[in-house]
C-alpha atoms as a PDB file:
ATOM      1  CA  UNK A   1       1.601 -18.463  -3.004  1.00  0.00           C
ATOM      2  CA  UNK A   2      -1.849 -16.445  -2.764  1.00  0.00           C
ATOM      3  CA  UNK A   3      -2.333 -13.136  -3.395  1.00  0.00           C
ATOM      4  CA  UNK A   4      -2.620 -12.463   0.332  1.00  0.00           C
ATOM      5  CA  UNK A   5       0.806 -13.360   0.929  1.00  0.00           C
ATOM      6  CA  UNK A   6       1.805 -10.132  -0.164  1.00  0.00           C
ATOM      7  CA  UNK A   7      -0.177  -7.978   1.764  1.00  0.00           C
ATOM      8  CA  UNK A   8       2.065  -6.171   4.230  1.00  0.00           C
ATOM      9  CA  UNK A   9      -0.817  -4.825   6.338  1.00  0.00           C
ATOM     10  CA  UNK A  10      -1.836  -8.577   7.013  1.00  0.00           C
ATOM     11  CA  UNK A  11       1.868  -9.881   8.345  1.00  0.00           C
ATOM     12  CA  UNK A  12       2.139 -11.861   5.986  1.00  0.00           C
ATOM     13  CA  UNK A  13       5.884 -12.036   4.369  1.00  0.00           C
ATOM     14  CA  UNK A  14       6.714 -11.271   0.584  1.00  0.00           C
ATOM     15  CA  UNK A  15       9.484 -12.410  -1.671  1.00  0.00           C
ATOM     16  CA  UNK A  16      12.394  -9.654  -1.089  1.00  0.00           C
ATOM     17  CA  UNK A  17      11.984  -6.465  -3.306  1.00  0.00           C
ATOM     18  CA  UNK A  18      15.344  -5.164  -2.662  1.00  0.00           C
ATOM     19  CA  UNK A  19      18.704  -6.253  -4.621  1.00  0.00           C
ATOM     20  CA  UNK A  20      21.647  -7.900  -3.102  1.00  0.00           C
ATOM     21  CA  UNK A  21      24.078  -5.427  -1.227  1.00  0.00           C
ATOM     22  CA  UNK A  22      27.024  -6.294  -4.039  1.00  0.00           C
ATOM     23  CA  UNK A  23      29.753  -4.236  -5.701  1.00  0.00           C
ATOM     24  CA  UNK A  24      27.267  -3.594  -8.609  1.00  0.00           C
ATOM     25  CA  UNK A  25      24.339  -2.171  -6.469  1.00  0.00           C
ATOM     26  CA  UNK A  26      27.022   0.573  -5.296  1.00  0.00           C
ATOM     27  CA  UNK A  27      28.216   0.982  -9.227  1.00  0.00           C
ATOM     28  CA  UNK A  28      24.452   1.863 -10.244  1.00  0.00           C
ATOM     29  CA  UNK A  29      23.657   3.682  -6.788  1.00  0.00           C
ATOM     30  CA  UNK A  30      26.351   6.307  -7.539  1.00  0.00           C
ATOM     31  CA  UNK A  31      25.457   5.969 -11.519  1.00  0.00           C
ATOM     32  CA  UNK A  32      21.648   6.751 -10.953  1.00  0.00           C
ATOM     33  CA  UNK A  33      22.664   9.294  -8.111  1.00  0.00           C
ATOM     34  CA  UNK A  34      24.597  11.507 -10.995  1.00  0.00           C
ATOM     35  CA  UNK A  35      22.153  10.515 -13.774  1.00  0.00           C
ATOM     36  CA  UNK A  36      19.527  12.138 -11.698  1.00  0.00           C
ATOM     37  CA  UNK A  37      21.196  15.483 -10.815  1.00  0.00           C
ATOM     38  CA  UNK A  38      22.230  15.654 -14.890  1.00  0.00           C
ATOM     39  CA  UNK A  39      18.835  15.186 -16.279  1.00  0.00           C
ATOM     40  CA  UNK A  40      17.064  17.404 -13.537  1.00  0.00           C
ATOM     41  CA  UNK A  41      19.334  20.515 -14.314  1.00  0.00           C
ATOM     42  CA  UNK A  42      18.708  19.704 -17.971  1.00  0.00           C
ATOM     43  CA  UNK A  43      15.542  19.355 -17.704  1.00  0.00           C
ATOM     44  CA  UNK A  44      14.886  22.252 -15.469  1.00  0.00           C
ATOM     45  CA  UNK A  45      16.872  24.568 -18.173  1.00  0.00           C
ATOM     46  CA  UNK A  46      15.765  23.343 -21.171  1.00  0.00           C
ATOM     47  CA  UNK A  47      11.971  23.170 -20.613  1.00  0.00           C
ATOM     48  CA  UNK A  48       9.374  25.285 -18.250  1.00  0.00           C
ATOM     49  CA  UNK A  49      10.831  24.344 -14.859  1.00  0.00           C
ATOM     50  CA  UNK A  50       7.281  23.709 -13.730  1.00  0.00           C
ATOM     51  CA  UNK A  51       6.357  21.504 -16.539  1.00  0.00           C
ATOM     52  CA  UNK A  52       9.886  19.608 -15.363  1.00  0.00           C
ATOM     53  CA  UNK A  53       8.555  19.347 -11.846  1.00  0.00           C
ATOM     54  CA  UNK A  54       5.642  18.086 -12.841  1.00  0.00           C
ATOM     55  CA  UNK A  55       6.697  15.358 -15.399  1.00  0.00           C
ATOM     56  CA  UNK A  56       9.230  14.152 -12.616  1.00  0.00           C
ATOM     57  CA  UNK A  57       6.458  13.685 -10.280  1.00  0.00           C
ATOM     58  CA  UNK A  58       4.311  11.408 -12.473  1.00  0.00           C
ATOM     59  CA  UNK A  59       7.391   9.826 -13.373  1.00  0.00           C
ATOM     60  CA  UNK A  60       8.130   8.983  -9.719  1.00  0.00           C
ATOM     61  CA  UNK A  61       4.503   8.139  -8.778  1.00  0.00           C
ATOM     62  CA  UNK A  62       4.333   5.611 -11.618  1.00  0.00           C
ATOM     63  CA  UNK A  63       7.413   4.064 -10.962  1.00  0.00           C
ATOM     64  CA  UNK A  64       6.237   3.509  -7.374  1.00  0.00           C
ATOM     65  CA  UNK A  65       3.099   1.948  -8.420  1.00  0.00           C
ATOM     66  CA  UNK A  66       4.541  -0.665 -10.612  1.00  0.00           C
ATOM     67  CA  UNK A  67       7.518  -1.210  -7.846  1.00  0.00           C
ATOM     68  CA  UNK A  68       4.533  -2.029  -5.779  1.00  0.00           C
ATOM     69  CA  UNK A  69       2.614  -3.554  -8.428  1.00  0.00           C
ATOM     70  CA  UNK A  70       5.207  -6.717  -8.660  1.00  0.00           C
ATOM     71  CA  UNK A  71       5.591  -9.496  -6.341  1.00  0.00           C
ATOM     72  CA  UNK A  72       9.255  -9.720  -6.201  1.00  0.00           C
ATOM     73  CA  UNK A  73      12.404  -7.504  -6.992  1.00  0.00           C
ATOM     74  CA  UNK A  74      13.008  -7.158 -10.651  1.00  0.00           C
ATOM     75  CA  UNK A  75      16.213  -5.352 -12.117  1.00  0.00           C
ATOM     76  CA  UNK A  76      15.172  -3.081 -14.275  1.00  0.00           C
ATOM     77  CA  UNK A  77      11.670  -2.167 -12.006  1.00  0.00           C
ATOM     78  CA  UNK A  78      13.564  -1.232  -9.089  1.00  0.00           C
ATOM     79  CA  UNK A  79      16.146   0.117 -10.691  1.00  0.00           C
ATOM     80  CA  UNK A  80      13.963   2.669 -12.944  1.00  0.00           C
ATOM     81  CA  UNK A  81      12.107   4.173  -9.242  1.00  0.00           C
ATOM     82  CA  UNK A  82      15.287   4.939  -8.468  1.00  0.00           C
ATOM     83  CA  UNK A  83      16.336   6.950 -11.656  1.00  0.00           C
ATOM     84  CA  UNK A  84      13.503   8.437 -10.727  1.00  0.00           C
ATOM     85  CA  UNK A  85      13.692   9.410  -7.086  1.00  0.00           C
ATOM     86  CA  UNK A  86      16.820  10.516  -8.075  1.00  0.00           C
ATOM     87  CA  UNK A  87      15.254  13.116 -10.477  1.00  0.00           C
ATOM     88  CA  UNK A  88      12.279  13.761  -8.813  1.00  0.00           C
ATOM     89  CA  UNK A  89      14.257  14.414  -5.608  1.00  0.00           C
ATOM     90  CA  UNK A  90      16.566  16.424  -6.986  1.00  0.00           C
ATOM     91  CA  UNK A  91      13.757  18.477  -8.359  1.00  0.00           C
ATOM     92  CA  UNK A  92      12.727  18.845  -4.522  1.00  0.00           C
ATOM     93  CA  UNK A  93      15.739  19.923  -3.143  1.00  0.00           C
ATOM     94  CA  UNK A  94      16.121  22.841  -6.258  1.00  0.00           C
ATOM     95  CA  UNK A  95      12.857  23.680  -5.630  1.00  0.00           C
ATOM     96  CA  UNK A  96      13.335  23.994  -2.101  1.00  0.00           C
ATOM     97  CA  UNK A  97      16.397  26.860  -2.693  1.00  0.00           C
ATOM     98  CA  UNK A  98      15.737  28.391  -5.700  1.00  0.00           C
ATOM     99  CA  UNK A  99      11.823  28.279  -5.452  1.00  0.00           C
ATOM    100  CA  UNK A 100      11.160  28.866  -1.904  1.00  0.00           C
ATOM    101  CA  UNK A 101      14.748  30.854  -1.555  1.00  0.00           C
ATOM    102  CA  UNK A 102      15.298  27.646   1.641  1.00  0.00           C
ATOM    103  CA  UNK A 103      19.234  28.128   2.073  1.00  0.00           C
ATOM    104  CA  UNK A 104      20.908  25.147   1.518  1.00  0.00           C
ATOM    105  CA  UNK A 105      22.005  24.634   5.105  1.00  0.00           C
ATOM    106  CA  UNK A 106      18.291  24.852   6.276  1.00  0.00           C
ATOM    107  CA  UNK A 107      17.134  22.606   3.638  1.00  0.00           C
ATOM    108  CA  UNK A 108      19.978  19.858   4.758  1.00  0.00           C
ATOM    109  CA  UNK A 109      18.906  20.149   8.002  1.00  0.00           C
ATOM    110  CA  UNK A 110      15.481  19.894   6.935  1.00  0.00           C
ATOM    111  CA  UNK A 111      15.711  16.410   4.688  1.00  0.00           C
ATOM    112  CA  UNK A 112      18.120  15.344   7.708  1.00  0.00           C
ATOM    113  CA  UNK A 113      15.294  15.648  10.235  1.00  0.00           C
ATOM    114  CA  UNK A 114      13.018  13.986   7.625  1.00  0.00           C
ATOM    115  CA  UNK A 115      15.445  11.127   7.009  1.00  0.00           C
ATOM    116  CA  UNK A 116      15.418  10.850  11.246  1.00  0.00           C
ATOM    117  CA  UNK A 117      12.013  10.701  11.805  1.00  0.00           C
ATOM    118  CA  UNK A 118      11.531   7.818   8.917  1.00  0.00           C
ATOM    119  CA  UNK A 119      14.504   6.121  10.603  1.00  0.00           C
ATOM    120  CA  UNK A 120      12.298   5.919  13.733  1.00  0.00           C
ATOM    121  CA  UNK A 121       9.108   5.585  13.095  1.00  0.00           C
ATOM    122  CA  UNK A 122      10.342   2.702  10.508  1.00  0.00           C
ATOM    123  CA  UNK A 123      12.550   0.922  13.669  1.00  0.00           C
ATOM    124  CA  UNK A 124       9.630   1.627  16.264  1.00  0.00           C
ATOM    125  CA  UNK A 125       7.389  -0.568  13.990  1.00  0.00           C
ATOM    126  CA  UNK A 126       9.080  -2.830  12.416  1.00  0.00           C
ATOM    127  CA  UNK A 127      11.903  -3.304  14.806  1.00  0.00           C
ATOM    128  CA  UNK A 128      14.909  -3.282  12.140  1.00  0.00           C
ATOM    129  CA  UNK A 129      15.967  -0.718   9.523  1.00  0.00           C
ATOM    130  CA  UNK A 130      18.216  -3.637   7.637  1.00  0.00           C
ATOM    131  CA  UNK A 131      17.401  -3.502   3.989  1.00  0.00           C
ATOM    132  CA  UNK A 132      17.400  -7.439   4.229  1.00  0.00           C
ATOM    133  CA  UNK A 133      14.356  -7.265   6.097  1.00  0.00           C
ATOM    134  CA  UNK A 134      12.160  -5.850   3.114  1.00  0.00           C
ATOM    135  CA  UNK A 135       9.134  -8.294   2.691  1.00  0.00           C
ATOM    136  CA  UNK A 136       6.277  -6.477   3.724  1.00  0.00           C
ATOM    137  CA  UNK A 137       4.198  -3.974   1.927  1.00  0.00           C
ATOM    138  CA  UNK A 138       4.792  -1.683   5.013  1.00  0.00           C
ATOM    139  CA  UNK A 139       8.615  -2.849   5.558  1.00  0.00           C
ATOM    140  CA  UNK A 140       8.847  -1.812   1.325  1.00  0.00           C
ATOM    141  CA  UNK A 141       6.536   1.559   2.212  1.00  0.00           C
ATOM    142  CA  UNK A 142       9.173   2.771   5.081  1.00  0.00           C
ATOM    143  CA  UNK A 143      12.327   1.841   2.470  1.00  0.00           C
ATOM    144  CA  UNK A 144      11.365   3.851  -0.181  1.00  0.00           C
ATOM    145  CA  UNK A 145      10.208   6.716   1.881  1.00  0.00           C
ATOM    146  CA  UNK A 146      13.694   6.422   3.836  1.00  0.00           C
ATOM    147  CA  UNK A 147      15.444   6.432  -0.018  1.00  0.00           C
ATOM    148  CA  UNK A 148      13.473   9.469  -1.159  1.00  0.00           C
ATOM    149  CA  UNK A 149      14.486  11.577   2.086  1.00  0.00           C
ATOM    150  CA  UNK A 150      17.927  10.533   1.510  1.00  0.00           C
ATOM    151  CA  UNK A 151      17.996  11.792  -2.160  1.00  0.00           C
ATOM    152  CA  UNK A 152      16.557  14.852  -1.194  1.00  0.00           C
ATOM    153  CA  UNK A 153      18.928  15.860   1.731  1.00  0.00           C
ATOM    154  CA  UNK A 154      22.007  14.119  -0.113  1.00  0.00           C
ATOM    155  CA  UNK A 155      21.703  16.579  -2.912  1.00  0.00           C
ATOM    156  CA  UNK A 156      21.042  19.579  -0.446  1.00  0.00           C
ATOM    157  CA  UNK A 157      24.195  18.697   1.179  1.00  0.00           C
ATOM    158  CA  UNK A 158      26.219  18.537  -2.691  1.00  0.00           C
ATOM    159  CA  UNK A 159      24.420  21.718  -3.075  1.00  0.00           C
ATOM    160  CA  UNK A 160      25.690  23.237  -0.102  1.00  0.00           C
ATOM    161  CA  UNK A 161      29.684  22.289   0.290  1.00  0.00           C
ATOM    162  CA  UNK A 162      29.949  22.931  -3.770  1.00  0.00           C
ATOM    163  CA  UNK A 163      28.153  26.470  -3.426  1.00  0.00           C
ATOM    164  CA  UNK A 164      27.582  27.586   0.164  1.00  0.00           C
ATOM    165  CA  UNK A 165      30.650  26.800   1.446  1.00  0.00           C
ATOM    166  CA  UNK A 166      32.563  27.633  -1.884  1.00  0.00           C
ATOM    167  CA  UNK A 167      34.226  24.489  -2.407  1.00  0.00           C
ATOM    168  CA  UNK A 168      33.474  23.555  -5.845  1.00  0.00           C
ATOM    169  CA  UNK A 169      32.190  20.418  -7.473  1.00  0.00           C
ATOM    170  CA  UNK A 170      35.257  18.511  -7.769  1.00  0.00           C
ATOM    171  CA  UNK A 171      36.290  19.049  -4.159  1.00  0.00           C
ATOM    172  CA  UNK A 172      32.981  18.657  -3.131  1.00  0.00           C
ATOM    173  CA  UNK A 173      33.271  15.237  -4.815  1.00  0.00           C
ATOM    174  CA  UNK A 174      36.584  14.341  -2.995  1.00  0.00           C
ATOM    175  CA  UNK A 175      35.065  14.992   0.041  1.00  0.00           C
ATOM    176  CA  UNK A 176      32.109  12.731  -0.290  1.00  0.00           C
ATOM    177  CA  UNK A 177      34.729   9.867  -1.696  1.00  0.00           C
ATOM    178  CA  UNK A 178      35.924   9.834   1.631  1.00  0.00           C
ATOM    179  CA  UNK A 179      32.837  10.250   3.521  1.00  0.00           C
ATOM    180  CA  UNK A 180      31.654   7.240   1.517  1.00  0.00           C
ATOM    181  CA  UNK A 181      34.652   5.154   2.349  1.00  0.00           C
ATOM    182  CA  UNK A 182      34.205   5.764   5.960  1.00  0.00           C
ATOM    183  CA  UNK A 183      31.538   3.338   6.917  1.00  0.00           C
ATOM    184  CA  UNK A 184      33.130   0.433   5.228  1.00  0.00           C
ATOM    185  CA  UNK A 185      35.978   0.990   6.823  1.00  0.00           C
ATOM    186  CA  UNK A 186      34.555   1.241  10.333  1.00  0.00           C
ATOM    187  CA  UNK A 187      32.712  -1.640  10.102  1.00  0.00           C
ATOM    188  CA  UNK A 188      35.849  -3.392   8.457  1.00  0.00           C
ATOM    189  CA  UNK A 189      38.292  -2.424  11.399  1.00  0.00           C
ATOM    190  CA  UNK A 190      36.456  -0.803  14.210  1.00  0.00           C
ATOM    191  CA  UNK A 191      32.938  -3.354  13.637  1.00  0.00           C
ATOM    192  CA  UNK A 192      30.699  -0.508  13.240  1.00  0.00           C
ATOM    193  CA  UNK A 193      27.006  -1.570  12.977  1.00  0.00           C
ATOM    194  CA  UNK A 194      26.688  -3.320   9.407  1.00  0.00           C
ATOM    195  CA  UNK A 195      22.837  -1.173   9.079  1.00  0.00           C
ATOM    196  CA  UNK A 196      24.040   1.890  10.693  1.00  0.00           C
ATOM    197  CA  UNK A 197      27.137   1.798   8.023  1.00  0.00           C
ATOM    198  CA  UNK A 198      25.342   0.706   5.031  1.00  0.00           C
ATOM    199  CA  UNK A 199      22.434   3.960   5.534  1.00  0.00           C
ATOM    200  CA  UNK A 200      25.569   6.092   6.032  1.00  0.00           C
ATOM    201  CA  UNK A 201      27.154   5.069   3.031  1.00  0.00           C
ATOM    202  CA  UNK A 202      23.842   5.315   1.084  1.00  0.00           C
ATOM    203  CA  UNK A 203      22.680   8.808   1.725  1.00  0.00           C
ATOM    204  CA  UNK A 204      26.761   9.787   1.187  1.00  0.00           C
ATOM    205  CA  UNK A 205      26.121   8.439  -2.142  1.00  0.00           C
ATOM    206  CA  UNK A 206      23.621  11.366  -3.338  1.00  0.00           C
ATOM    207  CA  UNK A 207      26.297  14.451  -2.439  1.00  0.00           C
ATOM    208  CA  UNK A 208      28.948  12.126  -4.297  1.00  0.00           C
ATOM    209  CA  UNK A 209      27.328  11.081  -7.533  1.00  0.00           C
ATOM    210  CA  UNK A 210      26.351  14.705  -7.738  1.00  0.00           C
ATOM    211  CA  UNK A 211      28.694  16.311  -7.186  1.00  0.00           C
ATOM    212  CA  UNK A 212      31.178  14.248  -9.889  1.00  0.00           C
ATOM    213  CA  UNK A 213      27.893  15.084 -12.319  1.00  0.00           C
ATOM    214  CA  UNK A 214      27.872  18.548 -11.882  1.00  0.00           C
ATOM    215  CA  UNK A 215      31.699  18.869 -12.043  1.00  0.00           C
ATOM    216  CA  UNK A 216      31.552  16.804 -15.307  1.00  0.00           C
ATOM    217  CA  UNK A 217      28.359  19.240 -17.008  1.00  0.00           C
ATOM    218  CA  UNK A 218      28.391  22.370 -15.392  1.00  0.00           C
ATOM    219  CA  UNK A 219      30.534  25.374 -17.094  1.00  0.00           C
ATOM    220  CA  UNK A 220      33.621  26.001 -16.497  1.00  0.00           C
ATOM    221  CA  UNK A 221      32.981  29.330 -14.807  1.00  0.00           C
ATOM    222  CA  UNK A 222      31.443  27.740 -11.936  1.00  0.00           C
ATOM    223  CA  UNK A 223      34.303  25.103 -11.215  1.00  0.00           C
ATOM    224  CA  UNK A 224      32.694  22.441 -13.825  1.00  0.00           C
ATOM    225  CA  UNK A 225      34.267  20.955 -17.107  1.00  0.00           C
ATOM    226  CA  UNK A 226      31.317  21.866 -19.133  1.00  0.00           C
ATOM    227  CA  UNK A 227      30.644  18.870 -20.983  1.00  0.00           C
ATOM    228  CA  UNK A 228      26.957  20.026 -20.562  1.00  0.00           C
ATOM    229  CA  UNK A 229      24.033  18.387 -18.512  1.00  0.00           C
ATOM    230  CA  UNK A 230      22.547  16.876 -21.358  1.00  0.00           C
ATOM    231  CA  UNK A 231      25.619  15.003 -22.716  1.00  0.00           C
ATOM    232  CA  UNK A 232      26.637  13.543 -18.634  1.00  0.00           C
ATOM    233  CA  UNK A 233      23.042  12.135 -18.626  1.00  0.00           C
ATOM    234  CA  UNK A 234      23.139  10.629 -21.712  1.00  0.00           C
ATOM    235  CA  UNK A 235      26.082   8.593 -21.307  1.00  0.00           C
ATOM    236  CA  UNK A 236      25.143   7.973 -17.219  1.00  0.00           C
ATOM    237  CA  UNK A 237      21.783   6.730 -18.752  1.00  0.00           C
ATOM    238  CA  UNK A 238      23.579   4.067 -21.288  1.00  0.00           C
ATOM    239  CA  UNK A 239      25.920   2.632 -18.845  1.00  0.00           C
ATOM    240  CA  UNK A 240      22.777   2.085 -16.513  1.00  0.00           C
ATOM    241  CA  UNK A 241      21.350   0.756 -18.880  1.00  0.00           C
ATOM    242  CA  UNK A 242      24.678  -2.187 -19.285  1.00  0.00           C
ATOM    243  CA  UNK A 243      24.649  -3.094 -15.981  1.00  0.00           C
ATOM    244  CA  UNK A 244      21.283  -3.312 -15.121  1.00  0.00           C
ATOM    245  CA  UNK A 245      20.949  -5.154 -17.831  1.00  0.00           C
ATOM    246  CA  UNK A 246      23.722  -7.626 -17.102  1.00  0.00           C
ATOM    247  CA  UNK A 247      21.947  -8.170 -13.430  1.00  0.00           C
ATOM    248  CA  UNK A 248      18.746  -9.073 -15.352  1.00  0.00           C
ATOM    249  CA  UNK A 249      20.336 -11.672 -16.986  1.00  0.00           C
ATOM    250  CA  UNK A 250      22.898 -12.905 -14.384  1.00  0.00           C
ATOM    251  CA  UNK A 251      20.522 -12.463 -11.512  1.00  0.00           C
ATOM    252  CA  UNK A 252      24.116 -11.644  -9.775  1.00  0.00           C
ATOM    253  CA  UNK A 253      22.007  -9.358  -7.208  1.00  0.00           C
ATOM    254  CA  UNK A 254      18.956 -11.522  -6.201  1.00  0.00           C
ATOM    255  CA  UNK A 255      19.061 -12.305  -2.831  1.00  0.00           C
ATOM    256  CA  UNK A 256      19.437 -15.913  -1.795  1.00  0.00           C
ATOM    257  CA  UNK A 257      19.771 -15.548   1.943  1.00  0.00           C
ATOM    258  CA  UNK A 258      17.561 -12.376   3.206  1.00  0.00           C
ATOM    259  CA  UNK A 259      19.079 -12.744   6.746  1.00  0.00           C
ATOM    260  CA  UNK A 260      22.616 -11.196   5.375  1.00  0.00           C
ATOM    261  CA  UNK A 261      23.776  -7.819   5.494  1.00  0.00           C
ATOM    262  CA  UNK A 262      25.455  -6.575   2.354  1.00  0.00           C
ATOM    263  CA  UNK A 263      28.650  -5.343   4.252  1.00  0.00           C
ATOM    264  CA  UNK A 264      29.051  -8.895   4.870  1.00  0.00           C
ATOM    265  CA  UNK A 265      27.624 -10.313   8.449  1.00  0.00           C
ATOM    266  CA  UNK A 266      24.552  -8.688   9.477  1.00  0.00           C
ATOM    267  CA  UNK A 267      21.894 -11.087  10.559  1.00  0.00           C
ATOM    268  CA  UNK A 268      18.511  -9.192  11.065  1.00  0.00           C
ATOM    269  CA  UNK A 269      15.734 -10.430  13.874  1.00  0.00           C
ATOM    270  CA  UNK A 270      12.865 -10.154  11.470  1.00  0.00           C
END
């Protein structure tokens, strides 16, 4: 296959770039989701918070370019922009409170919007938001834009029921188990629509991953255990580190047959 195959702009299809909707891809989603809001916070405290910005930034941008820089998905590529998103965007949403003194409520509402108008502009186009239909550079441009939005507002939301509403990381946490379980469920039983429950469940993953980080690092005083940022990353970072690098060698998450849904029957009109 030619090198135009892969240009998006053209029509032309590309080998998937997106992993296999399996048990492990919502093991590292939740992993990198709390990995992220760990290593912000530490980095955020324990360097010049706009050095921390900054580094997180170039971080994400190159991790974009080489996601976009290989022909088809690789482990330990895609799994690395999203480590990063999850920084970076957690980095946004911070900045957005603390920075710009955005309450937490307006920010949500803000990244929710966000997330909307990607949603649409991304189905007006390309007529399907299933993450089995990512072949094209544009179809892979809308995904990851979709992903970042839903970091940001996901941790905006943590943010807000842990702090604004005064519920506290742990209950927070709870909350978003159940939030996350939802979707499953209602496609499961009630045959909610396989894309419409898988986005669900992937923007509740932010507010959960987070919020079981922040329980796990923060101080006591503020409803955490206070393991400490630094140490919750570090061990997040080593057990993403084991299972992405059992999927590299088992290849357990390449996709075989793009028209499936990975909540089990979703066949997407490409």
């Amino acid at each position: 296959m030619n090198q135009s195959s892969f240009t998006g702009h053209q029509g032309k299809h590309c080998i998937t770039k997106v992993p296999e909707i399996t048990v492990y891809f919502w093991i590292l989603k939740l992993l990198t989701t709390a990995m992220g809001e760990s290593t912000s916070d530490y980095l955020v405290y324990h360097i010049n918070p706009y050095v921390a910005v900054i580094l997180g930034f170039i971080g994400f941008v190159a991790t974009l370019i080489l996601q976009f820089a290989v022909r088809q998905y690789m482990a330990w590529i895609y799994w690395l922009l999203v480590v990063m998103i999850a920084i970076f965007g957690t980095m946004v949403a911070d900045v957005t409170h603390i920075v710009l003194g955005v309450p937490y409520y307006a920010s949500t509402i803000a990244f929710a919007i966000l997330l909307t108008v990607v949603f649409i502009a991304w189905y007006k186009v390309e007529g399907t938001l299933s993450i089995h239909s990512i072949h094209t550079r544009r179809r892979e441009l809308f995904y990851w834009s979709a992903v970042l939005a839903a970091f940001a507002m996901g941790t905006a939301t943590g943010d807000m029921t842990a702090t604004t509403f005064h519920l506290g990381y742990l209950t927070s946490g709870v909350l978003f188990i159940v939030l996350f379980a939802l979707p499953g469920l209602g496609y499961a039983w009630f045959r909610l629509h396989p894309i419409f429950a898988f986005w669900f469940a992937y923007v509740m993953t932010r507010p959960l991953g987070a919020s079981f980080a922040d329980w796990l690092g923060k101080p006591k005083s503020i409803t955490g255990l206070g393991y400490g940022d630094g140490i919750v990353a570090a061990t997040l970072t080593v057990l993403i580190v084991i299972f992405v690098g059992y999927l590299t060698v088992s290849k357990k998450d390449i996709q075989r047959e793009p028209a499936r849904s990975g909540y089990g029957n979703e066949f997407v009109h490409l």
